[in-house]
N, C-alpha and C. Protein backbone atom coordinates (compact mmCIF):
# COMPACT_ATOMS: atom_id res chain seq x y z
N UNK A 1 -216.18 -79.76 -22.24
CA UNK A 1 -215.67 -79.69 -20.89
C UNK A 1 -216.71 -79.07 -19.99
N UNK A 2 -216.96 -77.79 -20.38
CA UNK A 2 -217.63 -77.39 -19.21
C UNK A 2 -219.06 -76.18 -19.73
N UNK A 3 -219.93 -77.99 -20.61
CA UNK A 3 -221.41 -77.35 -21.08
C UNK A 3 -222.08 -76.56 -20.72
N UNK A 4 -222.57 -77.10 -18.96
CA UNK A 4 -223.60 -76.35 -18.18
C UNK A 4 -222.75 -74.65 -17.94
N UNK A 5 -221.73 -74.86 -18.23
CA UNK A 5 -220.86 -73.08 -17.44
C UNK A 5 -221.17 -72.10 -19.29
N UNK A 6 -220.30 -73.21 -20.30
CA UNK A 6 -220.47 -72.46 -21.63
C UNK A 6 -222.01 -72.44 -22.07
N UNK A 7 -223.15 -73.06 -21.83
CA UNK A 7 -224.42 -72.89 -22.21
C UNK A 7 -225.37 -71.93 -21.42
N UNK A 8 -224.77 -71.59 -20.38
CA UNK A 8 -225.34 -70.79 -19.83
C UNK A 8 -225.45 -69.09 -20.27
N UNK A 9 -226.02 -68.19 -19.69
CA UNK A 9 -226.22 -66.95 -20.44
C UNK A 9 -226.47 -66.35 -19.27
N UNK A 10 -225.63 -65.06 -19.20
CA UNK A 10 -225.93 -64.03 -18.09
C UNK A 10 -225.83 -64.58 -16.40
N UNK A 11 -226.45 -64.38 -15.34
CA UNK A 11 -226.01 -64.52 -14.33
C UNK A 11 -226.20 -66.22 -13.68
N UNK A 12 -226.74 -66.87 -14.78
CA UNK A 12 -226.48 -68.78 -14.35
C UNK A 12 -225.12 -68.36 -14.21
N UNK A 13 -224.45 -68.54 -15.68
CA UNK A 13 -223.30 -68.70 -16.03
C UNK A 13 -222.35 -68.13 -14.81
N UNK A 14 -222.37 -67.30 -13.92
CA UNK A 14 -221.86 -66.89 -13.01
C UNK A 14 -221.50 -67.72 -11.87
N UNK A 15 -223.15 -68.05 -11.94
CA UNK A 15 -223.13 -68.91 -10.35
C UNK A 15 -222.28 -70.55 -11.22
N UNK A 16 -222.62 -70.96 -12.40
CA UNK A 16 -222.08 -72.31 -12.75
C UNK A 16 -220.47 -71.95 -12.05
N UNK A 17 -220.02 -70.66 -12.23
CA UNK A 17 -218.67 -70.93 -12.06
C UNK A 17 -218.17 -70.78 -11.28
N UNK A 18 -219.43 -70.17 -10.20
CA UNK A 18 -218.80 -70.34 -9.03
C UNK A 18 -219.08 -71.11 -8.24
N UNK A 19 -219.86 -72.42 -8.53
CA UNK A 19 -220.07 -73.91 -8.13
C UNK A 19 -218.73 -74.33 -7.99
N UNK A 20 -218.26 -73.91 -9.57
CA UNK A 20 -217.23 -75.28 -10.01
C UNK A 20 -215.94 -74.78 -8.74
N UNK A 21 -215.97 -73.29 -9.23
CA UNK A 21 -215.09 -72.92 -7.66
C UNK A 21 -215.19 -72.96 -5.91
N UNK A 22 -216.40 -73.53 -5.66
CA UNK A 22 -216.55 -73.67 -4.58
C UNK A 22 -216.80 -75.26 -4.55
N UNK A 23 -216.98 -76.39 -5.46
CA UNK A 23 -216.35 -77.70 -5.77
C UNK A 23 -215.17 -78.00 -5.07
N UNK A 24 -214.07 -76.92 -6.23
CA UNK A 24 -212.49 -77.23 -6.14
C UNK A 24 -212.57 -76.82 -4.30
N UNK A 25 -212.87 -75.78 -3.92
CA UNK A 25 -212.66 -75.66 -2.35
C UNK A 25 -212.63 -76.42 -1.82
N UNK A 26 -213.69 -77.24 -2.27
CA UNK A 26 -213.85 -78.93 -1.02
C UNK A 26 -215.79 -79.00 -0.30
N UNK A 27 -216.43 -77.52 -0.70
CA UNK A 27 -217.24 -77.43 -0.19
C UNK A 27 -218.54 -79.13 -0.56
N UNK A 28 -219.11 -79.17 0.04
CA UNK A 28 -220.12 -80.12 -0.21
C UNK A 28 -221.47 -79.71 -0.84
N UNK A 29 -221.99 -80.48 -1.90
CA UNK A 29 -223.15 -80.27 -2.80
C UNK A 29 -224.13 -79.48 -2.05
N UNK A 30 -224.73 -79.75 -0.50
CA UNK A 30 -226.00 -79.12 -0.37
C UNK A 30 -225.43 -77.63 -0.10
N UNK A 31 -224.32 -77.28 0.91
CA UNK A 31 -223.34 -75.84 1.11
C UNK A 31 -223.62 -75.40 -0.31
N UNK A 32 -222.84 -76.36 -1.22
CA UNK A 32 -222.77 -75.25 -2.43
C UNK A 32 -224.34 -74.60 -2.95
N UNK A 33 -224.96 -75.77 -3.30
CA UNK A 33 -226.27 -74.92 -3.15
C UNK A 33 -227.25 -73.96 -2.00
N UNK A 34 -226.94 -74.16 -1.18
CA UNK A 34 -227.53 -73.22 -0.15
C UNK A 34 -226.84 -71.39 -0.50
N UNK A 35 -225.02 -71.87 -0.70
CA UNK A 35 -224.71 -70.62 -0.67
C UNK A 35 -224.92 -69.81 -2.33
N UNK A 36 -225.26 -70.69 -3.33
CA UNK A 36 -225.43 -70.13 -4.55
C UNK A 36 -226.62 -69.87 -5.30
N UNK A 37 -227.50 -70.55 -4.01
CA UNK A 37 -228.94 -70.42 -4.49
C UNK A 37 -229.71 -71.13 -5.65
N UNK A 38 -228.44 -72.19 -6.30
CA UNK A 38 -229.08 -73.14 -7.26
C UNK A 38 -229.37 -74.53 -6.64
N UNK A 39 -230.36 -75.25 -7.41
CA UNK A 39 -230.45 -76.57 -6.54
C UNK A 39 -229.52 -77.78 -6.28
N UNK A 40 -229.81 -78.56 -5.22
CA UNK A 40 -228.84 -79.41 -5.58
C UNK A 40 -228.32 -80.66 -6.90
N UNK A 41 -229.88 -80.62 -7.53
CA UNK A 41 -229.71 -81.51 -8.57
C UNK A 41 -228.51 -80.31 -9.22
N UNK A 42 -228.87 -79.33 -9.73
CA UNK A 42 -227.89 -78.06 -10.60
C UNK A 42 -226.57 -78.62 -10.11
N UNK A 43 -225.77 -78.57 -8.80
CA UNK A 43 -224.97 -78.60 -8.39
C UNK A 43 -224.25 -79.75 -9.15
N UNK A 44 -224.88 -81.24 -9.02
CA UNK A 44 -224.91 -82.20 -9.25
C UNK A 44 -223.95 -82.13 -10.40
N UNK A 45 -225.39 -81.55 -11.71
CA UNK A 45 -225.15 -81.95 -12.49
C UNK A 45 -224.06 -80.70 -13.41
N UNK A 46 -223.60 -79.72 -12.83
CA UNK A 46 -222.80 -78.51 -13.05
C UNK A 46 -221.52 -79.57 -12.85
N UNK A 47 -221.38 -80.28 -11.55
CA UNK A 47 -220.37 -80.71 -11.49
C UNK A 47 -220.01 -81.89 -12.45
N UNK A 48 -220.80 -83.15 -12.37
CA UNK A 48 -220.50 -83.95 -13.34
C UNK A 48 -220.22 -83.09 -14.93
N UNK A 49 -221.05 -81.97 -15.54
CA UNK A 49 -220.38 -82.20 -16.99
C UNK A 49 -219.05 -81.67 -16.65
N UNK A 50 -218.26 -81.38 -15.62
CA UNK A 50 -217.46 -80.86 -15.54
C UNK A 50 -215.75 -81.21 -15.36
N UNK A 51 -216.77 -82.37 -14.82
CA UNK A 51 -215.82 -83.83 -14.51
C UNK A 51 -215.11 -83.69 -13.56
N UNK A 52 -216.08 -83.11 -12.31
CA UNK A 52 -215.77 -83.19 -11.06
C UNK A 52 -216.28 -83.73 -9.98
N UNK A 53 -216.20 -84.02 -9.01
CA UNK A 53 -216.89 -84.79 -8.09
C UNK A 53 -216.33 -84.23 -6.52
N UNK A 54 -217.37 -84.64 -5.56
CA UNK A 54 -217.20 -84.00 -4.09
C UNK A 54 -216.77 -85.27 -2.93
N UNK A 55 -215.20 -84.53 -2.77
CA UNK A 55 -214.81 -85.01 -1.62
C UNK A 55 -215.85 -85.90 -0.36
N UNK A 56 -215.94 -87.08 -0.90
CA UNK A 56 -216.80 -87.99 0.32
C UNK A 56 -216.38 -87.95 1.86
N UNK A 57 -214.52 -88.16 2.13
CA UNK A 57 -214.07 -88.09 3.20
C UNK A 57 -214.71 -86.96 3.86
N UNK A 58 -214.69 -85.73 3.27
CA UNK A 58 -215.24 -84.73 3.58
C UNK A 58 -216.61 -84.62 4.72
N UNK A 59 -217.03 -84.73 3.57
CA UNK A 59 -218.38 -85.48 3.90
C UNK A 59 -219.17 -86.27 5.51
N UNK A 60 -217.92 -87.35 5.49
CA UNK A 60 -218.24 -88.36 6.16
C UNK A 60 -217.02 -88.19 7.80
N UNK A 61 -216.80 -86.88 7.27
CA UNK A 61 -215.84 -86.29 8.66
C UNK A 61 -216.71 -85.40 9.36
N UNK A 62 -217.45 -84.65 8.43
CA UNK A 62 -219.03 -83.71 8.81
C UNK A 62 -219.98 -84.12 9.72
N UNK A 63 -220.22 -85.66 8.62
CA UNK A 63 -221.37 -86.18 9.11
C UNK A 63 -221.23 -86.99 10.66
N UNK A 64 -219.77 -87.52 10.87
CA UNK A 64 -219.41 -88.30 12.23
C UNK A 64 -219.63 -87.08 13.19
N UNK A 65 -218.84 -85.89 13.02
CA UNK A 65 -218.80 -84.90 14.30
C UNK A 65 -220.38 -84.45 14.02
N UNK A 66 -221.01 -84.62 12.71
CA UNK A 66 -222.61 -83.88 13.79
C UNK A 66 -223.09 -84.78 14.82
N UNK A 67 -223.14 -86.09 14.39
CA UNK A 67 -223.46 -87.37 15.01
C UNK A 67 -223.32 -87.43 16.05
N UNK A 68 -221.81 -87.12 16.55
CA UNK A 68 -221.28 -86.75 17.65
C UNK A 68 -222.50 -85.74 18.65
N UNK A 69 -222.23 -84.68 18.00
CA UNK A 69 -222.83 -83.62 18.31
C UNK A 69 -224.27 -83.99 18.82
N UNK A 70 -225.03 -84.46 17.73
CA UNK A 70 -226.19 -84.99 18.62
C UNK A 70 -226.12 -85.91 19.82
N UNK A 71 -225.71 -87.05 19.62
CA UNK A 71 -224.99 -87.64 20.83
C UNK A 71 -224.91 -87.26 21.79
N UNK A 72 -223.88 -86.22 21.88
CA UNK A 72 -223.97 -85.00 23.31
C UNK A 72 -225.20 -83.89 23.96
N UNK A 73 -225.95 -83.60 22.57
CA UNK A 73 -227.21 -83.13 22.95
C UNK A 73 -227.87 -84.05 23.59
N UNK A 74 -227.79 -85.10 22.77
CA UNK A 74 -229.03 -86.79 23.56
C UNK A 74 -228.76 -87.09 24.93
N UNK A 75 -227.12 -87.02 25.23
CA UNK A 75 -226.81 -87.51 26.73
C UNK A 75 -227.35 -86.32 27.69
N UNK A 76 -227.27 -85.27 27.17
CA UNK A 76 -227.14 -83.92 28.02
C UNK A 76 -229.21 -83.80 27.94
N UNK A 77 -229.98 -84.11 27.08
CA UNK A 77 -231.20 -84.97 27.98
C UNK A 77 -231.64 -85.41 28.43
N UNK A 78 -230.62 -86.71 28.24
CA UNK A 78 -230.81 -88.02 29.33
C UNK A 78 -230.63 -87.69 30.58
N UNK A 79 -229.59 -86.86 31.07
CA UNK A 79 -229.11 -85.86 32.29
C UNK A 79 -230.46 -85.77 32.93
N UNK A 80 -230.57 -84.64 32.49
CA UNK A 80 -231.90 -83.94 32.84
C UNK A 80 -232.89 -84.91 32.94
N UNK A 81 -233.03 -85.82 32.13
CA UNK A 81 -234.54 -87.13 32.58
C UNK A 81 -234.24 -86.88 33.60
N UNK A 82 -232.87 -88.05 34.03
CA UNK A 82 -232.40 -88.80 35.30
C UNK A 82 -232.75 -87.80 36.42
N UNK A 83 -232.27 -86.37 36.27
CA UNK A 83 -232.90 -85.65 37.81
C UNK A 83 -234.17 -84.98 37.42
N UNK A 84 -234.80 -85.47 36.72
CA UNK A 84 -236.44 -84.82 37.03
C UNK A 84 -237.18 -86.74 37.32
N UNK A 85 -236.75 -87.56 37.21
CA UNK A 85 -236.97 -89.39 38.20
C UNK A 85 -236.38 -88.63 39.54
N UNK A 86 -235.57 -88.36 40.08
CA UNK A 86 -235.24 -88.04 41.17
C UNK A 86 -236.25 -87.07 41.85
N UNK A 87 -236.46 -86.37 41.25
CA UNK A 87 -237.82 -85.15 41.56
C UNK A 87 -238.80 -85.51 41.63
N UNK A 88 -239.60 -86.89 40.78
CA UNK A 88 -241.02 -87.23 40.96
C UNK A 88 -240.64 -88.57 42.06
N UNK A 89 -239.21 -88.98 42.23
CA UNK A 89 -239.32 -90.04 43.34
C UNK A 89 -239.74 -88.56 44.49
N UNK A 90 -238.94 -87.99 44.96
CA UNK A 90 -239.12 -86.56 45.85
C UNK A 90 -240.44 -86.64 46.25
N UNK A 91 -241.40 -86.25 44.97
CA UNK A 91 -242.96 -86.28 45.03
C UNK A 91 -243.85 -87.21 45.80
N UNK A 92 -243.42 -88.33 45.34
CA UNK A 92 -243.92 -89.90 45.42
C UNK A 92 -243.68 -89.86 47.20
N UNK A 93 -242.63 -89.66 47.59
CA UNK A 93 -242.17 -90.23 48.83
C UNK A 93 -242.85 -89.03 49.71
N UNK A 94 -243.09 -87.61 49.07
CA UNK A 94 -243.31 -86.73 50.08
C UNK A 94 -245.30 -87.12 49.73
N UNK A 95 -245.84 -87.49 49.40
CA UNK A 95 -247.09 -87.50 49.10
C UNK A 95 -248.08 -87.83 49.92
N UNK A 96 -248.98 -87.35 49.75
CA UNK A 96 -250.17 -87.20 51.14
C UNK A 96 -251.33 -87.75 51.07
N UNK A 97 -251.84 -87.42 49.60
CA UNK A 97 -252.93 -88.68 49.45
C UNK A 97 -252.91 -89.51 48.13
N UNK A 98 -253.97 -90.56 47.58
CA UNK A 98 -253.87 -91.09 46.74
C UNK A 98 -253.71 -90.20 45.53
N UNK A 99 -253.87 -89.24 45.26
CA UNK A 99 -253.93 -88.74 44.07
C UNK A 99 -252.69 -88.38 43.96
N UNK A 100 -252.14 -87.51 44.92
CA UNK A 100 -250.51 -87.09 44.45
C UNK A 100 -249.96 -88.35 44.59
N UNK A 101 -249.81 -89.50 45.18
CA UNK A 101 -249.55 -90.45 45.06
C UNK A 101 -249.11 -91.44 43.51
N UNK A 102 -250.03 -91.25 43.08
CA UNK A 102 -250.60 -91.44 41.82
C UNK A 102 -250.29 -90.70 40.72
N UNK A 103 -249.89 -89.65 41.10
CA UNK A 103 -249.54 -88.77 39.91
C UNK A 103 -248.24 -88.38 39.93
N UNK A 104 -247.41 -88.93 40.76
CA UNK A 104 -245.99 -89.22 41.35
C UNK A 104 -245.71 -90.63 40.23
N UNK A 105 -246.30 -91.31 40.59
CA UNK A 105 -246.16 -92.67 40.46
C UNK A 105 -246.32 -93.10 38.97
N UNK A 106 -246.85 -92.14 37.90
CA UNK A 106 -247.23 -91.98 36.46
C UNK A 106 -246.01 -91.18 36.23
N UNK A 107 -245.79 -89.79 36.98
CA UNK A 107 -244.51 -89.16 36.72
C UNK A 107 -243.52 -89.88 36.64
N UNK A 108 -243.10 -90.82 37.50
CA UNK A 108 -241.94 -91.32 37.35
C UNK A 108 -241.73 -92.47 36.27
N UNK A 109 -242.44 -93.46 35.94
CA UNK A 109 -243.02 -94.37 34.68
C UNK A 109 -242.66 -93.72 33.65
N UNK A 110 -243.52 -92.63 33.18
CA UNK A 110 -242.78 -91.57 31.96
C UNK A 110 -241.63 -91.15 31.96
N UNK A 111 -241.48 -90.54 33.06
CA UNK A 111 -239.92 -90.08 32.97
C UNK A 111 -238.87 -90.62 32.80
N UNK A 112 -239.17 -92.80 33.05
CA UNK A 112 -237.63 -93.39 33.39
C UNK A 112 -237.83 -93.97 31.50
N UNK A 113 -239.13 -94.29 31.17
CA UNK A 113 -239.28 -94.68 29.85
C UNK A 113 -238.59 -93.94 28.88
N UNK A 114 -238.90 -92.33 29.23
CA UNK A 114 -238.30 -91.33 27.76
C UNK A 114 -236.36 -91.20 28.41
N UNK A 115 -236.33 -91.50 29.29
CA UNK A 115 -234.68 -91.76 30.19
C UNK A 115 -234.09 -93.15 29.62
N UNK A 116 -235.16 -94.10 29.10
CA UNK A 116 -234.44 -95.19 28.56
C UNK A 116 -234.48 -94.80 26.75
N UNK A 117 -235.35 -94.55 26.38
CA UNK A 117 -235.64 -94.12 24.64
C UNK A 117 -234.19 -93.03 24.38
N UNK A 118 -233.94 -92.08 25.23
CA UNK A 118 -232.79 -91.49 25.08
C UNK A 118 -231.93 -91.31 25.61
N UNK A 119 -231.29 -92.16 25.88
CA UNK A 119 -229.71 -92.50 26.64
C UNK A 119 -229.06 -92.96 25.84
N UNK A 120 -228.18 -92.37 24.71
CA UNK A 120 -227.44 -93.03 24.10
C UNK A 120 -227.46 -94.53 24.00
N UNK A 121 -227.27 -94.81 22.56
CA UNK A 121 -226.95 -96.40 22.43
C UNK A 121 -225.53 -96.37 21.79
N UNK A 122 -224.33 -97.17 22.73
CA UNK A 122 -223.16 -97.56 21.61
C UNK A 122 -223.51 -98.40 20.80
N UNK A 123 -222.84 -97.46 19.69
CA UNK A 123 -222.83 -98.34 18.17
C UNK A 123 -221.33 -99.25 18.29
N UNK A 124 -221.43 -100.75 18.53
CA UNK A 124 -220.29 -101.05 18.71
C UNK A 124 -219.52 -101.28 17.25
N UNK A 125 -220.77 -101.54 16.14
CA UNK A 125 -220.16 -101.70 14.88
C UNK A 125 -218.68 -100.92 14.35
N UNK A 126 -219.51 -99.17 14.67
CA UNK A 126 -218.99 -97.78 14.42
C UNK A 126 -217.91 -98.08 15.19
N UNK A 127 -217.55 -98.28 16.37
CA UNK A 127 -216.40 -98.11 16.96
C UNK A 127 -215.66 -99.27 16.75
N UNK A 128 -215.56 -100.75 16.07
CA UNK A 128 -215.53 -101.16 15.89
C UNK A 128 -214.77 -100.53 14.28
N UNK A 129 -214.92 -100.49 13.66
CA UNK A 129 -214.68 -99.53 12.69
C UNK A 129 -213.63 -98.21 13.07
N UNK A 130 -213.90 -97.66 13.52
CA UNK A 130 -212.89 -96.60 13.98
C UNK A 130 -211.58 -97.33 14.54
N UNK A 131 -212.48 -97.97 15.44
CA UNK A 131 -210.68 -98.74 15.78
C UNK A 131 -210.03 -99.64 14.95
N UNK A 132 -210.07 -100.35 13.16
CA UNK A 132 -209.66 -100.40 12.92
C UNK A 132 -208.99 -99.39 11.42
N UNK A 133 -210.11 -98.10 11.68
CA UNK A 133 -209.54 -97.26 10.98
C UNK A 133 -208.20 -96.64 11.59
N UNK A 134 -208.19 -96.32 13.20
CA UNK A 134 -207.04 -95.83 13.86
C UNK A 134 -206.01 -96.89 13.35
N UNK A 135 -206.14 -98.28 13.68
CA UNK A 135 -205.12 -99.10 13.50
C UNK A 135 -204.27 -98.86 12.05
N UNK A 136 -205.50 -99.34 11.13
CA UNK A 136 -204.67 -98.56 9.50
C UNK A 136 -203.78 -97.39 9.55
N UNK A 137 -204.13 -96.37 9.95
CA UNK A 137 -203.78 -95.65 9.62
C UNK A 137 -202.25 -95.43 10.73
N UNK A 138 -202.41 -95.62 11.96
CA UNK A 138 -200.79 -96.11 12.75
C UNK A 138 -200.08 -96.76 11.93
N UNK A 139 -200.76 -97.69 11.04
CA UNK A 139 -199.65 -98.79 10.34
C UNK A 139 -199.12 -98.43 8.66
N UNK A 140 -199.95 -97.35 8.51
CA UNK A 140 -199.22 -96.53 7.74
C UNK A 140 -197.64 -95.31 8.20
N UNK A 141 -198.34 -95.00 9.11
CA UNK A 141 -197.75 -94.08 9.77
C UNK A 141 -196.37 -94.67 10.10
N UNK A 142 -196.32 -96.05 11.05
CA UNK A 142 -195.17 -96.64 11.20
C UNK A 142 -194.38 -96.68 10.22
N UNK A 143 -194.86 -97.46 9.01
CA UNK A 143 -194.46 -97.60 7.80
C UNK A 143 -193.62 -96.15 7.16
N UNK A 144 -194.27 -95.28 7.73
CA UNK A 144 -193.56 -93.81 6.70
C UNK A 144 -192.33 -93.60 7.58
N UNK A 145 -192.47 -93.98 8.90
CA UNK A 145 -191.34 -93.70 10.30
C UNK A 145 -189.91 -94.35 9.48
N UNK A 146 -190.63 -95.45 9.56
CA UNK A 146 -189.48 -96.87 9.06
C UNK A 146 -188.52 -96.35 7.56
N UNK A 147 -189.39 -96.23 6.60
CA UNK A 147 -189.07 -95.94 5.27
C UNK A 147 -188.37 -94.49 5.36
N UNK A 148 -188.39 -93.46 6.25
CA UNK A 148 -187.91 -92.20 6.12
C UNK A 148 -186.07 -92.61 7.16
N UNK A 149 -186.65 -93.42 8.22
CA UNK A 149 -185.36 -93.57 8.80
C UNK A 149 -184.16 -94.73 7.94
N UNK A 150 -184.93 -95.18 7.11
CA UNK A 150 -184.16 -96.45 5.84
C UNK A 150 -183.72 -95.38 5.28
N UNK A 151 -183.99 -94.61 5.12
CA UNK A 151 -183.73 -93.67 3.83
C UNK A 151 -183.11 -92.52 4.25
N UNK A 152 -182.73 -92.04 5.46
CA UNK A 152 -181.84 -90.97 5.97
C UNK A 152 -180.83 -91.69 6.25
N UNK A 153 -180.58 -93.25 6.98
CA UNK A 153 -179.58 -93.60 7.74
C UNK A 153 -178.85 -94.30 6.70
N UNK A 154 -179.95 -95.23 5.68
CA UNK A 154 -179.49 -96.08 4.66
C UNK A 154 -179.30 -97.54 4.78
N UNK A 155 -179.42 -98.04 6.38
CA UNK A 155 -179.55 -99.35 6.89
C UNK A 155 -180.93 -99.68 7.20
N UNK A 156 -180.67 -101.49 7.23
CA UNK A 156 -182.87 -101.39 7.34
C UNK A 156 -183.03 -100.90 8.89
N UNK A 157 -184.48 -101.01 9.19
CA UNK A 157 -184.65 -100.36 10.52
C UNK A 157 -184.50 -101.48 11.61
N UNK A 158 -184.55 -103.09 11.16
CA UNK A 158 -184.64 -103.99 11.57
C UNK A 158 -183.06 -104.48 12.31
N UNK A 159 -182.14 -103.86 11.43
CA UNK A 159 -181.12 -103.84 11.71
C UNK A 159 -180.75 -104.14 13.12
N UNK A 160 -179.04 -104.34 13.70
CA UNK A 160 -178.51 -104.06 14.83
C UNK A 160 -177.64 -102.96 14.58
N UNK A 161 -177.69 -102.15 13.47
CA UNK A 161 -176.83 -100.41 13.33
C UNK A 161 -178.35 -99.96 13.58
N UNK A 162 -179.24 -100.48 13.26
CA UNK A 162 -180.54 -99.44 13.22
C UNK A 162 -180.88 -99.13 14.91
N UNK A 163 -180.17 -100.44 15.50
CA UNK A 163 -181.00 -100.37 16.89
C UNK A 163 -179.84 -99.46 17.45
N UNK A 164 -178.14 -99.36 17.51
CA UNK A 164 -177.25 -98.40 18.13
C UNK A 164 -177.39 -96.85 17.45
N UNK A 165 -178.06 -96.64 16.14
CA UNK A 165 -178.58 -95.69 15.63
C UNK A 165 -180.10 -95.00 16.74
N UNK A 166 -180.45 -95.97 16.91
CA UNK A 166 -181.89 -95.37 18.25
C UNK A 166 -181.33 -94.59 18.90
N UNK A 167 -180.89 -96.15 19.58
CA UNK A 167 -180.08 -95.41 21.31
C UNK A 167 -179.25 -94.49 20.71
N UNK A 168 -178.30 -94.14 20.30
CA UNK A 168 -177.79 -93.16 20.24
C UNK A 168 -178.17 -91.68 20.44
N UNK A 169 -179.51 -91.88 19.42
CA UNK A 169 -180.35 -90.61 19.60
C UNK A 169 -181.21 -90.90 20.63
N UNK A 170 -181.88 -91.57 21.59
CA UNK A 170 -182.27 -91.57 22.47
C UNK A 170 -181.17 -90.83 23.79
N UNK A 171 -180.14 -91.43 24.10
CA UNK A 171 -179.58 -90.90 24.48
C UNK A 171 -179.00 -89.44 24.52
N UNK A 172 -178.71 -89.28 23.30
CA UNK A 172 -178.71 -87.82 23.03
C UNK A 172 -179.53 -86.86 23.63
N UNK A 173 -181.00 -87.27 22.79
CA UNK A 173 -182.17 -86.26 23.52
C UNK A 173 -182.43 -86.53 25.04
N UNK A 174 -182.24 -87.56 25.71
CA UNK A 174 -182.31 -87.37 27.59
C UNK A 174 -181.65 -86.51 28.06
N UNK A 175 -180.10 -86.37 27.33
CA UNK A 175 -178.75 -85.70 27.49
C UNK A 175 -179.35 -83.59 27.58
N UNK A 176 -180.90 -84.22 26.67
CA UNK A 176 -180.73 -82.54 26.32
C UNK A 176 -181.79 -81.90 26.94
């Protein structure tokens, strides 16, 4: 069952077990190694003889909100491009001879280029995806609505008792 924890000797054996306990938490392979100071292959392979494995959802709920996160850093640059183009147009228009002219006129070129390189791109795939992850998961959800009210009232939901069973309680709760 659990080689790498029983083969170990003195303070491995410690940290093996407190992998396997910070595993069961939910924590993720590189966390666990950062906070235990063993590597991640160790982690890895602490967990497999163990016959455990790390929460992916996890994972991939982490990895969307950093994504996010950068995202909002990236737009909140793009910001800032957009009014420093406004500042070298400023330049450009207030300019006196060829050189500030010119060096207005390079300012703004750079500035709208690194304003296009980072302005967010929608991923329509990703959202594309999300929206039919939202959908799944409503149509589960309906499904548990349906099956819990079959199963308190005892008629299907499709019913015409199911539909004076609504209103009823609709009515009720306006009433209240």
């Amino acid at each position: 069952m659990a080689d790498e924890v029983a083969q170990a000797q003195g303070p491995v054996q410690g940290r093996a077990w407190e992998v396997v306990r910070l595993i069961g938490q939910g924590f993720g392979r590189n966390e666990i190694a950062r906070m235990t100071g063993v590597s991640t292959a160790t982690v890895s392979r602490i967990a497999q003889r163990n016959g455990l494995s790390f929460d992916r959802t996890q994972t991939e709920k982490a990895l969307k909100a950093r994504i996010a996160d950068l995202n909002l850093r990236q737009a909140g640059l793009a910001e800032s491009l957009a009014d420093r183009v406004a500042i070298a147009i400023a330049y450009l228009d207030a300019s006196a001879n060829y050189r500030d002219w010119a060096f207005a006129s390079k300012a703004i070129g750079d500035l709208t280029q690194a304003y296009i390189r980072m302005k967010p791109q929608r991923d329509e795939g990703a959202d594309l995806e999300d929206t039919k992850d939202f959908l799944v998961d409503l149509k589960k959800q309906l499904g548990a609505v349906r099956d819990d009210f079959e199963r308190m009232h005892g008629v299907p939901f499709d019913s015409d008792e199911a539909k004076r069973i609504i209103n009823q309680e609709d009515s009720s709760n306006d009433e209240s």
